[in-house]
PDB file of N, CA and C in Angstrom:
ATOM      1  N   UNK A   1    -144.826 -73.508 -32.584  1.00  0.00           N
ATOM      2  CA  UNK A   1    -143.900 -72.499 -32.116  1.00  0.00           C
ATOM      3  C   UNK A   1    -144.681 -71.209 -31.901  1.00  0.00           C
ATOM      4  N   UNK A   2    -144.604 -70.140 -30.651  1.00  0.00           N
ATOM      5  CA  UNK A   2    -145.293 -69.665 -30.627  1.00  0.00           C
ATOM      6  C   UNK A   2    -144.525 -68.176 -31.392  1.00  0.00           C
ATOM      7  N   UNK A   3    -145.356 -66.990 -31.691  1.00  0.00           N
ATOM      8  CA  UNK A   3    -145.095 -65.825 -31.877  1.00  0.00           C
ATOM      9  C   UNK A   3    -143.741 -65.442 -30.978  1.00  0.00           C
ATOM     10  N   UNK A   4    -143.421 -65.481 -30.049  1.00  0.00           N
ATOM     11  CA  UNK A   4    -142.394 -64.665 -29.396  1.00  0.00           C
ATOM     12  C   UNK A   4    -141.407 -65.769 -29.351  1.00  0.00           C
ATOM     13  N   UNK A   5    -141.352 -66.839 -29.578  1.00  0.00           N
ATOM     14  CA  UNK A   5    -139.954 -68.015 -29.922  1.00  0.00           C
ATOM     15  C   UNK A   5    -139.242 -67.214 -31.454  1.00  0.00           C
ATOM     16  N   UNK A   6    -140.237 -66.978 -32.019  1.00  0.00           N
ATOM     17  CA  UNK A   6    -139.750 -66.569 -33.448  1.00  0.00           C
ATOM     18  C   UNK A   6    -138.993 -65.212 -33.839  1.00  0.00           C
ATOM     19  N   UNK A   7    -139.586 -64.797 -32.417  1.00  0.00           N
ATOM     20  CA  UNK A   7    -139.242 -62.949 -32.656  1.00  0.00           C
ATOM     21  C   UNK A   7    -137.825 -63.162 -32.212  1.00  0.00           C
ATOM     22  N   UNK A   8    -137.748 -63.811 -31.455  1.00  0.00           N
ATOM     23  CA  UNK A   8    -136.378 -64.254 -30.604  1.00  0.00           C
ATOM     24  C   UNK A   8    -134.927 -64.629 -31.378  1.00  0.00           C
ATOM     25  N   UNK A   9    -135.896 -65.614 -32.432  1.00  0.00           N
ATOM     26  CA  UNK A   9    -134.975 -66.492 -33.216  1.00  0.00           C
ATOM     27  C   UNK A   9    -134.228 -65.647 -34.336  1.00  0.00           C
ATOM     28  N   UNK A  10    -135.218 -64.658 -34.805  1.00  0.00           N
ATOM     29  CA  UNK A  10    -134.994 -63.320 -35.831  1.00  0.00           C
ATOM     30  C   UNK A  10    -133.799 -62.387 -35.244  1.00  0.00           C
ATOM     31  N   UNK A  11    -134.091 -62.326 -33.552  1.00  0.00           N
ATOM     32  CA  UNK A  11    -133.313 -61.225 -33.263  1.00  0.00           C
ATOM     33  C   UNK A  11    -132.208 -61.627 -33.089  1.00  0.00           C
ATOM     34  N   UNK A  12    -131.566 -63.038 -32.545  1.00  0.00           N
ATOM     35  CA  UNK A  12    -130.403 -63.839 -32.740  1.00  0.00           C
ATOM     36  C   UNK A  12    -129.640 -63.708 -33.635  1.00  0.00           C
ATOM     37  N   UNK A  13    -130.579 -64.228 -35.090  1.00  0.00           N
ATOM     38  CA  UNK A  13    -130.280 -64.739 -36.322  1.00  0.00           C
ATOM     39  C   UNK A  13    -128.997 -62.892 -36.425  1.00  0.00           C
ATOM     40  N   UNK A  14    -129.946 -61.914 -36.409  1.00  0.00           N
ATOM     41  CA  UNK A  14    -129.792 -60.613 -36.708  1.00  0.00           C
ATOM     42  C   UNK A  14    -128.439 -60.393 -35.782  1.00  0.00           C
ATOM     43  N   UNK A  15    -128.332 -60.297 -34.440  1.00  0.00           N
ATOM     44  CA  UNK A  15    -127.289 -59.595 -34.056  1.00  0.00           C
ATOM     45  C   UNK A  15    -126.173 -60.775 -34.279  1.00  0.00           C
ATOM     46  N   UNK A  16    -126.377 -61.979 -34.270  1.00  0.00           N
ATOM     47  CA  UNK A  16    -125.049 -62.972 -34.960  1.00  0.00           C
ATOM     48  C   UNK A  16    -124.832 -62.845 -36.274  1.00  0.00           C
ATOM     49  N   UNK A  17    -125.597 -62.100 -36.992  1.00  0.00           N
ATOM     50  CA  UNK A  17    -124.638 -62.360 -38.533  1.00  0.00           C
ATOM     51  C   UNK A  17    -125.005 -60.502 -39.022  1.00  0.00           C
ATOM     52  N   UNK A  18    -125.791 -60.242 -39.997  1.00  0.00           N
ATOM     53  CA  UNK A  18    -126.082 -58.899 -39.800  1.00  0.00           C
ATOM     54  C   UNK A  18    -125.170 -57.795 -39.131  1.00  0.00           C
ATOM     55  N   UNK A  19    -125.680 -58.213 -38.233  1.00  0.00           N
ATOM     56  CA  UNK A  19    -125.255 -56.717 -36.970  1.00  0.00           C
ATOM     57  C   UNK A  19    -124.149 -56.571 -37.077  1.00  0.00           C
ATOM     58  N   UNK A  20    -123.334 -58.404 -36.749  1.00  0.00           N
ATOM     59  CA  UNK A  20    -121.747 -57.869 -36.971  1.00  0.00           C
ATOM     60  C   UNK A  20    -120.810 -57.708 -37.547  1.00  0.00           C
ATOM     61  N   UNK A  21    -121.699 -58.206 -39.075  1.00  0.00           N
ATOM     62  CA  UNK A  21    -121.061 -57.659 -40.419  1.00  0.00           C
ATOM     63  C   UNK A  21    -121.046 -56.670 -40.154  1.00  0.00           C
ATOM     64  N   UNK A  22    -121.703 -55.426 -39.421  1.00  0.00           N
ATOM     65  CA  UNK A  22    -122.423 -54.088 -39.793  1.00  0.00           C
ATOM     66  C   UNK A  22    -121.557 -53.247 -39.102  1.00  0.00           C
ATOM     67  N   UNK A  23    -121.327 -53.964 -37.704  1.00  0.00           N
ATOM     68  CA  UNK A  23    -120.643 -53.861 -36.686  1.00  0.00           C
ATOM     69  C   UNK A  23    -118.750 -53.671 -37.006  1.00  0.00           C
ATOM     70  N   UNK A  24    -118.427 -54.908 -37.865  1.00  0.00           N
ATOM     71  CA  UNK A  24    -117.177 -54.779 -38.487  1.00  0.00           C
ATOM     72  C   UNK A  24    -117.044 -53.535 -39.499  1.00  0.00           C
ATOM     73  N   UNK A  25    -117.866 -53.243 -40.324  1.00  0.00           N
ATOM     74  CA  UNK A  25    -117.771 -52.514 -41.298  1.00  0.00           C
ATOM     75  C   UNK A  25    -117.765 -51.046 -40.523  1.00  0.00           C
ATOM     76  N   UNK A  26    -118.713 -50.554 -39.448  1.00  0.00           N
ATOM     77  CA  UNK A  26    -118.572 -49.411 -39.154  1.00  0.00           C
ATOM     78  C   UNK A  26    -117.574 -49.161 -38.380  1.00  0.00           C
ATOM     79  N   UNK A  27    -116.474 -50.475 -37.541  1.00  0.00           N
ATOM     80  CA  UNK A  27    -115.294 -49.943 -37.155  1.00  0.00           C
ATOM     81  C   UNK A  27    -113.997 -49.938 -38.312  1.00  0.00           C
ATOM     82  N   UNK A  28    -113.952 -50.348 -39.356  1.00  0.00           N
ATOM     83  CA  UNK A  28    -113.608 -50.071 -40.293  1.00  0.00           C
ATOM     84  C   UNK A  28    -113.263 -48.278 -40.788  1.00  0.00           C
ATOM     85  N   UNK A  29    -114.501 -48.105 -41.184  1.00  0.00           N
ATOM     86  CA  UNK A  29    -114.783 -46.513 -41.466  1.00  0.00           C
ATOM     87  C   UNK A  29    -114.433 -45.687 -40.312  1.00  0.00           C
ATOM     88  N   UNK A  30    -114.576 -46.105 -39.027  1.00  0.00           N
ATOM     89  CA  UNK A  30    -114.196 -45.355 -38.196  1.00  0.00           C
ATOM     90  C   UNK A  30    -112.792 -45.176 -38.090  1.00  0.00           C
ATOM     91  N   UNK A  31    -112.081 -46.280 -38.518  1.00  0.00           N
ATOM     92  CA  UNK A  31    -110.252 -46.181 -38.073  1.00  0.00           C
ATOM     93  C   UNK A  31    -109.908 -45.597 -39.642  1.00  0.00           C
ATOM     94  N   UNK A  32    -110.603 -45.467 -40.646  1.00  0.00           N
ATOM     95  CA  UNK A  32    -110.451 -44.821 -41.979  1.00  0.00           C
ATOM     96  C   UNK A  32    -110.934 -43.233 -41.819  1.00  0.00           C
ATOM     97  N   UNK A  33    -111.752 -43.088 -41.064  1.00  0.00           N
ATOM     98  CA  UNK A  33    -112.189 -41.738 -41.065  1.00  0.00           C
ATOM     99  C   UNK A  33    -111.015 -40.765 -39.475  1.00  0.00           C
ATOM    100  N   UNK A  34    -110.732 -41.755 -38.787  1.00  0.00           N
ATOM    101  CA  UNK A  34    -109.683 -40.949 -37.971  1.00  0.00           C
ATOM    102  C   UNK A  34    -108.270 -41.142 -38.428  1.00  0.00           C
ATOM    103  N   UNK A  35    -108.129 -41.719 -39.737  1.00  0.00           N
ATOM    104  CA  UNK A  35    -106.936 -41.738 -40.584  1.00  0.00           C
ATOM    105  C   UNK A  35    -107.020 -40.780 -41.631  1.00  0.00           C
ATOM    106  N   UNK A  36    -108.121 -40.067 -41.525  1.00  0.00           N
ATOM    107  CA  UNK A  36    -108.272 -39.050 -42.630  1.00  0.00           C
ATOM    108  C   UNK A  36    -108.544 -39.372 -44.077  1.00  0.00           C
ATOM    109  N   UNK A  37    -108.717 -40.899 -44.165  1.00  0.00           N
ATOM    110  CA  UNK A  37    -108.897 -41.366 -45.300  1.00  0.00           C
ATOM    111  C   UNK A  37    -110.302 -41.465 -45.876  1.00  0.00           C
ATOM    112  N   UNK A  38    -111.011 -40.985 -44.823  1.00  0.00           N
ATOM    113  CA  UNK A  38    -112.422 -40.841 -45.508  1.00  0.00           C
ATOM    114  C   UNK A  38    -112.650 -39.753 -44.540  1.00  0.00           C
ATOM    115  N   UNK A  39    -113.813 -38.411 -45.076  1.00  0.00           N
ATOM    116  CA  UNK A  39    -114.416 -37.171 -44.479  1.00  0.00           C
ATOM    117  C   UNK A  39    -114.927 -37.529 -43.084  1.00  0.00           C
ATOM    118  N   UNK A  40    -114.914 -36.787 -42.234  1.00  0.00           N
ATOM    119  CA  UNK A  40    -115.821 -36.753 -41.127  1.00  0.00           C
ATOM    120  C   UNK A  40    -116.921 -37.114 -41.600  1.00  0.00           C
ATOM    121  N   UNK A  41    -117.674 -38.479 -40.757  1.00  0.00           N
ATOM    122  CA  UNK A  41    -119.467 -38.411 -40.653  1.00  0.00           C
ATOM    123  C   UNK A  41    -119.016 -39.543 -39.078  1.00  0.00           C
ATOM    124  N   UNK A  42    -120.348 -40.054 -39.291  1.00  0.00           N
ATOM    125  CA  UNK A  42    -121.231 -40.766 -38.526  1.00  0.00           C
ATOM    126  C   UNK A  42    -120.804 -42.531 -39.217  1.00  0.00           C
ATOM    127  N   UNK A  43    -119.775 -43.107 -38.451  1.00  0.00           N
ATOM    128  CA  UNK A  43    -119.513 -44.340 -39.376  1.00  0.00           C
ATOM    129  C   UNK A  43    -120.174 -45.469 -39.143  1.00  0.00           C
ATOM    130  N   UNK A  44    -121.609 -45.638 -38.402  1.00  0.00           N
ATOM    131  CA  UNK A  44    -122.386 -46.425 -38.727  1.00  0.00           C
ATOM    132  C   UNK A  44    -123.337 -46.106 -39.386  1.00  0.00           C
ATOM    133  N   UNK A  45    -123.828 -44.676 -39.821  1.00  0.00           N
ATOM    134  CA  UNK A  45    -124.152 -44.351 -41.250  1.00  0.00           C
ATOM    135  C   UNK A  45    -123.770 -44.582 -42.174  1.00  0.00           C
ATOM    136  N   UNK A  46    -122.142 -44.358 -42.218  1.00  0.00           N
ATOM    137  CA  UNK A  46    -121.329 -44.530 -43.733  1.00  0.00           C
ATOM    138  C   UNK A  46    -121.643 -45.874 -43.900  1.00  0.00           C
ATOM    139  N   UNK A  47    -121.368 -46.803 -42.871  1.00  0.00           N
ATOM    140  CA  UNK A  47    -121.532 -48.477 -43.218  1.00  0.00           C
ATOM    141  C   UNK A  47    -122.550 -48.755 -43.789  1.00  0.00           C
ATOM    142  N   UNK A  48    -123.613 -48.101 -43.290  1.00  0.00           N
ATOM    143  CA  UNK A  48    -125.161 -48.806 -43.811  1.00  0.00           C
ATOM    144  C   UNK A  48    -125.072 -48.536 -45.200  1.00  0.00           C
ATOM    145  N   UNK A  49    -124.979 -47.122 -45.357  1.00  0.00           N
ATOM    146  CA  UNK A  49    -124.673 -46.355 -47.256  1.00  0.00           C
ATOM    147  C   UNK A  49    -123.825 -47.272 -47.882  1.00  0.00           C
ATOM    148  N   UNK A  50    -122.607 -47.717 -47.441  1.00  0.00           N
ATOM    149  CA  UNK A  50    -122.096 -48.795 -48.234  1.00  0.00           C
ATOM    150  C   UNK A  50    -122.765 -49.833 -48.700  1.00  0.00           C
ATOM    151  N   UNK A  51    -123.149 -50.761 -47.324  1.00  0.00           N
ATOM    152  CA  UNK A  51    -124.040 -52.104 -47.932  1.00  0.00           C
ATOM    153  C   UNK A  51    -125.295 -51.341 -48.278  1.00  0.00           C
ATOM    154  N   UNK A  52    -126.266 -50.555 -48.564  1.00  0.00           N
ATOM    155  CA  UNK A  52    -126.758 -50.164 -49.118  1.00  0.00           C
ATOM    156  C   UNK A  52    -126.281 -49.901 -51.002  1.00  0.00           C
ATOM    157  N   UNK A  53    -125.214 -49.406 -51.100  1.00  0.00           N
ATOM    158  CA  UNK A  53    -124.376 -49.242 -52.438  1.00  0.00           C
ATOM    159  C   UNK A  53    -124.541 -50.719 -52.887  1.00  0.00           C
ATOM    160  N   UNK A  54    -123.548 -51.235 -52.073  1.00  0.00           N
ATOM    161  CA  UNK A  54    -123.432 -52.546 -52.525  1.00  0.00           C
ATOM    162  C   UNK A  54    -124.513 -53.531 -53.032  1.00  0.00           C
ATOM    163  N   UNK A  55    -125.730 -53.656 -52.222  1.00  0.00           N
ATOM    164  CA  UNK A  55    -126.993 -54.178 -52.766  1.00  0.00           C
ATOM    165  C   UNK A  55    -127.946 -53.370 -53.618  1.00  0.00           C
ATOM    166  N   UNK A  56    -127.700 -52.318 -53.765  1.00  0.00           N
ATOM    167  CA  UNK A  56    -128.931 -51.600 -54.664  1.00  0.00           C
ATOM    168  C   UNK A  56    -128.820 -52.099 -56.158  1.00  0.00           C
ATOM    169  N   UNK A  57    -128.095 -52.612 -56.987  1.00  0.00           N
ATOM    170  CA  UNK A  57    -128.256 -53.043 -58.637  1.00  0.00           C
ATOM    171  C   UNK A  57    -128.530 -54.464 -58.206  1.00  0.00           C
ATOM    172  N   UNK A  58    -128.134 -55.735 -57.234  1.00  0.00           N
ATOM    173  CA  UNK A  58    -128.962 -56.504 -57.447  1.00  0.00           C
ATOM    174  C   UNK A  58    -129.822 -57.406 -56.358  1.00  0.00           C
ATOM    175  N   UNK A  59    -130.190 -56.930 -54.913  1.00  0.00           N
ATOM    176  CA  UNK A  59    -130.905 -57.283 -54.186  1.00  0.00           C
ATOM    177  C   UNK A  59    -132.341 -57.252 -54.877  1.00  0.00           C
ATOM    178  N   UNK A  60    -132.950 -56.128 -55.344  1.00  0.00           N
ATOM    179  CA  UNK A  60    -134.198 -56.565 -55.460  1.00  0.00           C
ATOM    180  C   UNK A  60    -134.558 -57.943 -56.986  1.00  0.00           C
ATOM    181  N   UNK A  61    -133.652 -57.602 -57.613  1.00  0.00           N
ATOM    182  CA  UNK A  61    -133.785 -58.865 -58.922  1.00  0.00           C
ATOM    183  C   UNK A  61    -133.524 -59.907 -57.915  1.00  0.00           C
ATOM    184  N   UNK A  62    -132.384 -60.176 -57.261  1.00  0.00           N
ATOM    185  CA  UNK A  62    -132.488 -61.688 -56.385  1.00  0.00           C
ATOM    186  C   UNK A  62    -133.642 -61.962 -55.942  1.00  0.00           C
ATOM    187  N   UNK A  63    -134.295 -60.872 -55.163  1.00  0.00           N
ATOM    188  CA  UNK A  63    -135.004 -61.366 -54.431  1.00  0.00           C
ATOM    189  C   UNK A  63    -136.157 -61.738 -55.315  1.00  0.00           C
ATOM    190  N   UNK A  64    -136.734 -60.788 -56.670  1.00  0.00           N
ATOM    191  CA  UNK A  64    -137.801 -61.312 -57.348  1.00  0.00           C
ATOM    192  C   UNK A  64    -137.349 -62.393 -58.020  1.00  0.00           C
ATOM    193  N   UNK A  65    -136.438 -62.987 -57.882  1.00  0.00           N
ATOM    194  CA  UNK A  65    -136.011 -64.294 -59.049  1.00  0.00           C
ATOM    195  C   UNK A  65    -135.994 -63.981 -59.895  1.00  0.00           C
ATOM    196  N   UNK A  66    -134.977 -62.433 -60.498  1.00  0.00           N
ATOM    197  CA  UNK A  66    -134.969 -61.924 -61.616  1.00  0.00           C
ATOM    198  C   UNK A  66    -133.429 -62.447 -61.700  1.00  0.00           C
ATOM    199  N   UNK A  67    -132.925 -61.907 -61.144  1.00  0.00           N
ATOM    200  CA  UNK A  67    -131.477 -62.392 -61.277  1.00  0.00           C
ATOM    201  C   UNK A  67    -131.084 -63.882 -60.354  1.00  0.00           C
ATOM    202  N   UNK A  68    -130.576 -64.935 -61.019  1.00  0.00           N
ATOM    203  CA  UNK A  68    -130.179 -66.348 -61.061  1.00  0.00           C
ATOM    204  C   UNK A  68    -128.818 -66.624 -60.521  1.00  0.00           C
ATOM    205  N   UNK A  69    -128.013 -65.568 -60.586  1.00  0.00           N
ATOM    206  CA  UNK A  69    -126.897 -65.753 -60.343  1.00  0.00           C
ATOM    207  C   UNK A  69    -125.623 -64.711 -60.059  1.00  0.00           C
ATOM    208  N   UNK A  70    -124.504 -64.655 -59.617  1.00  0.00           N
ATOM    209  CA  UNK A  70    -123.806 -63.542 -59.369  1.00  0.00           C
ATOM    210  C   UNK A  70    -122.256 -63.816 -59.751  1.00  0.00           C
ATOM    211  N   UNK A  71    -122.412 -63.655 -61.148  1.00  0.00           N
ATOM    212  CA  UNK A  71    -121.037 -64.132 -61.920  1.00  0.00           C
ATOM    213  C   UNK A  71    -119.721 -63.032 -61.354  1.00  0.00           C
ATOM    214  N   UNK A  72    -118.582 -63.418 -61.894  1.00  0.00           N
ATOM    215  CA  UNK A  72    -117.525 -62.221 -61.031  1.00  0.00           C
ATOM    216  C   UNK A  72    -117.588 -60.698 -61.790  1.00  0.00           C
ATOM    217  N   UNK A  73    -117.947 -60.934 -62.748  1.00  0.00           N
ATOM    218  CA  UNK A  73    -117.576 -59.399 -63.340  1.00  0.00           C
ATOM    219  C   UNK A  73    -118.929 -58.839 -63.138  1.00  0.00           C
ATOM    220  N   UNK A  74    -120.255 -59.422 -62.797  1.00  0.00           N
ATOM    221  CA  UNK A  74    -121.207 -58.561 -62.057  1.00  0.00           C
ATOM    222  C   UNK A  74    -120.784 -57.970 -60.945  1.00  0.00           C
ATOM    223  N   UNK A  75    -120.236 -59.114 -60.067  1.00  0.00           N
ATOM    224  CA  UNK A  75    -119.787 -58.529 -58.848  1.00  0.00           C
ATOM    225  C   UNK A  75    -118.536 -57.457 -58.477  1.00  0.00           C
ATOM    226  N   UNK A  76    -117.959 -57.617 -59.842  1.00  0.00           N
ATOM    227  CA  UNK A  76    -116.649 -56.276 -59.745  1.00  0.00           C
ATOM    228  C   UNK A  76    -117.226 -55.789 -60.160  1.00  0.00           C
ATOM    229  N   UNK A  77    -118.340 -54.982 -61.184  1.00  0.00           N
ATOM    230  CA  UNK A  77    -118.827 -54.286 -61.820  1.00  0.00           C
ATOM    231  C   UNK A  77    -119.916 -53.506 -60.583  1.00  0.00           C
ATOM    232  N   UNK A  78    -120.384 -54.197 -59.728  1.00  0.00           N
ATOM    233  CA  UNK A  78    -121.073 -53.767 -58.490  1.00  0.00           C
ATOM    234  C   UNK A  78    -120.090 -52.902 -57.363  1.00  0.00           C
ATOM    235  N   UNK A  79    -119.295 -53.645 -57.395  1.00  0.00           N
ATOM    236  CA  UNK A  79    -118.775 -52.668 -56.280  1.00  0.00           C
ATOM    237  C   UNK A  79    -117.456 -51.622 -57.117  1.00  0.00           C
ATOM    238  N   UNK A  80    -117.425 -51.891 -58.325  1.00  0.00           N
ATOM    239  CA  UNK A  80    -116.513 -50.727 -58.816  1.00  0.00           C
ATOM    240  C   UNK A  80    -117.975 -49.445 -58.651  1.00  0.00           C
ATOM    241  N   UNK A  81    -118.906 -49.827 -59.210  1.00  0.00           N
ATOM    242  CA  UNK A  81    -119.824 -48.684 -58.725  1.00  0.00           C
ATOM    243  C   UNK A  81    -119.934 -48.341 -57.374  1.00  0.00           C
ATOM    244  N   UNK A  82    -120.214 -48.846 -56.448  1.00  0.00           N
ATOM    245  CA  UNK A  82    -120.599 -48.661 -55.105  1.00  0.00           C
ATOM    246  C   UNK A  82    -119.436 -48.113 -54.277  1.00  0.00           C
ATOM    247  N   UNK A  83    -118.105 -48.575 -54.803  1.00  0.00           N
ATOM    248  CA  UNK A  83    -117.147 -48.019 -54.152  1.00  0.00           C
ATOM    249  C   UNK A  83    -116.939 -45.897 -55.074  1.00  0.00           C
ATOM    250  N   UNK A  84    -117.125 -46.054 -55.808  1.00  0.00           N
ATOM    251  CA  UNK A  84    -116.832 -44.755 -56.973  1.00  0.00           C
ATOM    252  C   UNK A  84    -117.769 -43.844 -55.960  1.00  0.00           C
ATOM    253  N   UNK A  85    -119.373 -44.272 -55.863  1.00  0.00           N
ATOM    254  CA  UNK A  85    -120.336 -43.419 -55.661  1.00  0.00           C
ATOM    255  C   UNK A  85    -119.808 -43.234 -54.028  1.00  0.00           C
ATOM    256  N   UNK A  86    -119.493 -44.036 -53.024  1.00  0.00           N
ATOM    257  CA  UNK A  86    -119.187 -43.825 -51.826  1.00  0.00           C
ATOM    258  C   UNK A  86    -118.243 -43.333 -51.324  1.00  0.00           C
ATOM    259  N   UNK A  87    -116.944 -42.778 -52.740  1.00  0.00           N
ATOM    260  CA  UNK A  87    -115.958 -42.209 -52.158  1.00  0.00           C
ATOM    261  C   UNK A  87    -116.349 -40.955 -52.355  1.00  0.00           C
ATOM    262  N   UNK A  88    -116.901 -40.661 -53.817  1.00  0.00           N
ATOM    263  CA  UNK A  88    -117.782 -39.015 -54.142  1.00  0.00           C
ATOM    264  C   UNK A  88    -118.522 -38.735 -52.835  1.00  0.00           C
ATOM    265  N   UNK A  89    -118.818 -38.880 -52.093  1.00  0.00           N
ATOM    266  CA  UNK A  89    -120.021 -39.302 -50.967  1.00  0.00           C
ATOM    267  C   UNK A  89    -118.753 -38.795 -49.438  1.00  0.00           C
ATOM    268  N   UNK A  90    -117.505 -39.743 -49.147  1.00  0.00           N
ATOM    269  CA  UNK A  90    -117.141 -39.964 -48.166  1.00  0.00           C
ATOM    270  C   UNK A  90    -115.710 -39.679 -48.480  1.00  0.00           C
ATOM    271  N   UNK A  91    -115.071 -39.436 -49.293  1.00  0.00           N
ATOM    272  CA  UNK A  91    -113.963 -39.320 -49.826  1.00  0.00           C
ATOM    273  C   UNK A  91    -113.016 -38.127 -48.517  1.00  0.00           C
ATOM    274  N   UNK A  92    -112.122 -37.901 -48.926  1.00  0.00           N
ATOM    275  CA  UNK A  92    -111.675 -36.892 -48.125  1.00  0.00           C
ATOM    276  C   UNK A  92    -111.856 -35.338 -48.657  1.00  0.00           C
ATOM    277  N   UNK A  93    -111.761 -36.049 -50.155  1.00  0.00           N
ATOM    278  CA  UNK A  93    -112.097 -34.560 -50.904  1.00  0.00           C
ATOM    279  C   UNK A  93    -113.093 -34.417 -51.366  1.00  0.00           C
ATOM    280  N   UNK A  94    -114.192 -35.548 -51.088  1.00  0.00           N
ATOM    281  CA  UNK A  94    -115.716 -36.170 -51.662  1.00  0.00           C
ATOM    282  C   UNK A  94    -114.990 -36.626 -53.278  1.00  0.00           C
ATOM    283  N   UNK A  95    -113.434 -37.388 -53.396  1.00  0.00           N
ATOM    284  CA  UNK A  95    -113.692 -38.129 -54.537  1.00  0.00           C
ATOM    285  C   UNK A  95    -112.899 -39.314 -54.595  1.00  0.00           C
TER     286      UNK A  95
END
């Protein structure tokens, strides 16, 4: 397979799954932020800061094979943080 089959296959992979998670999420924030339910910004910024929130306590352990698994109260315990820090952040009143 050569070098540019692969670059191809990456950029696929990316705008079919990725992008339009990314894609959903920033029209999300956008119909929340012209509902006044979240501050004026840039809502494919806010999106990224979210999944950013969302993966920062355990993307890098997954990825080192530190963390094995993603039981439920990690995962409510993840986004009760990520949602707290992103409303301080995006809130209407920043809370």
């Amino acid at each position: 397979m050569d070098s540019g089959r692969v670059v191809e296959i990456g950029k696929l992979f990316f705008e079919r799954g990725p992008a339009l998670g990314m894609k959903y999420s920033e029209d999300y924030f956008a119909a929340a932020i012209e509902a006044g339910r979240l501050r004026s910004a840039d809502p494919r910024i806010a999106a990224m800061h979210f999944r950013g929130l969302l993966e920062s306590e355990v993307y890098e352990p997954w990825l080192l094979n530190i963390l094995h698994e993603l039981p439920p109260d990690l995962i409510h315990d993840v986004v009760d943080h990520a949602v707290d820090v992103f409303m301080r952040a995006y809130g209407p009143n920043g809370n």
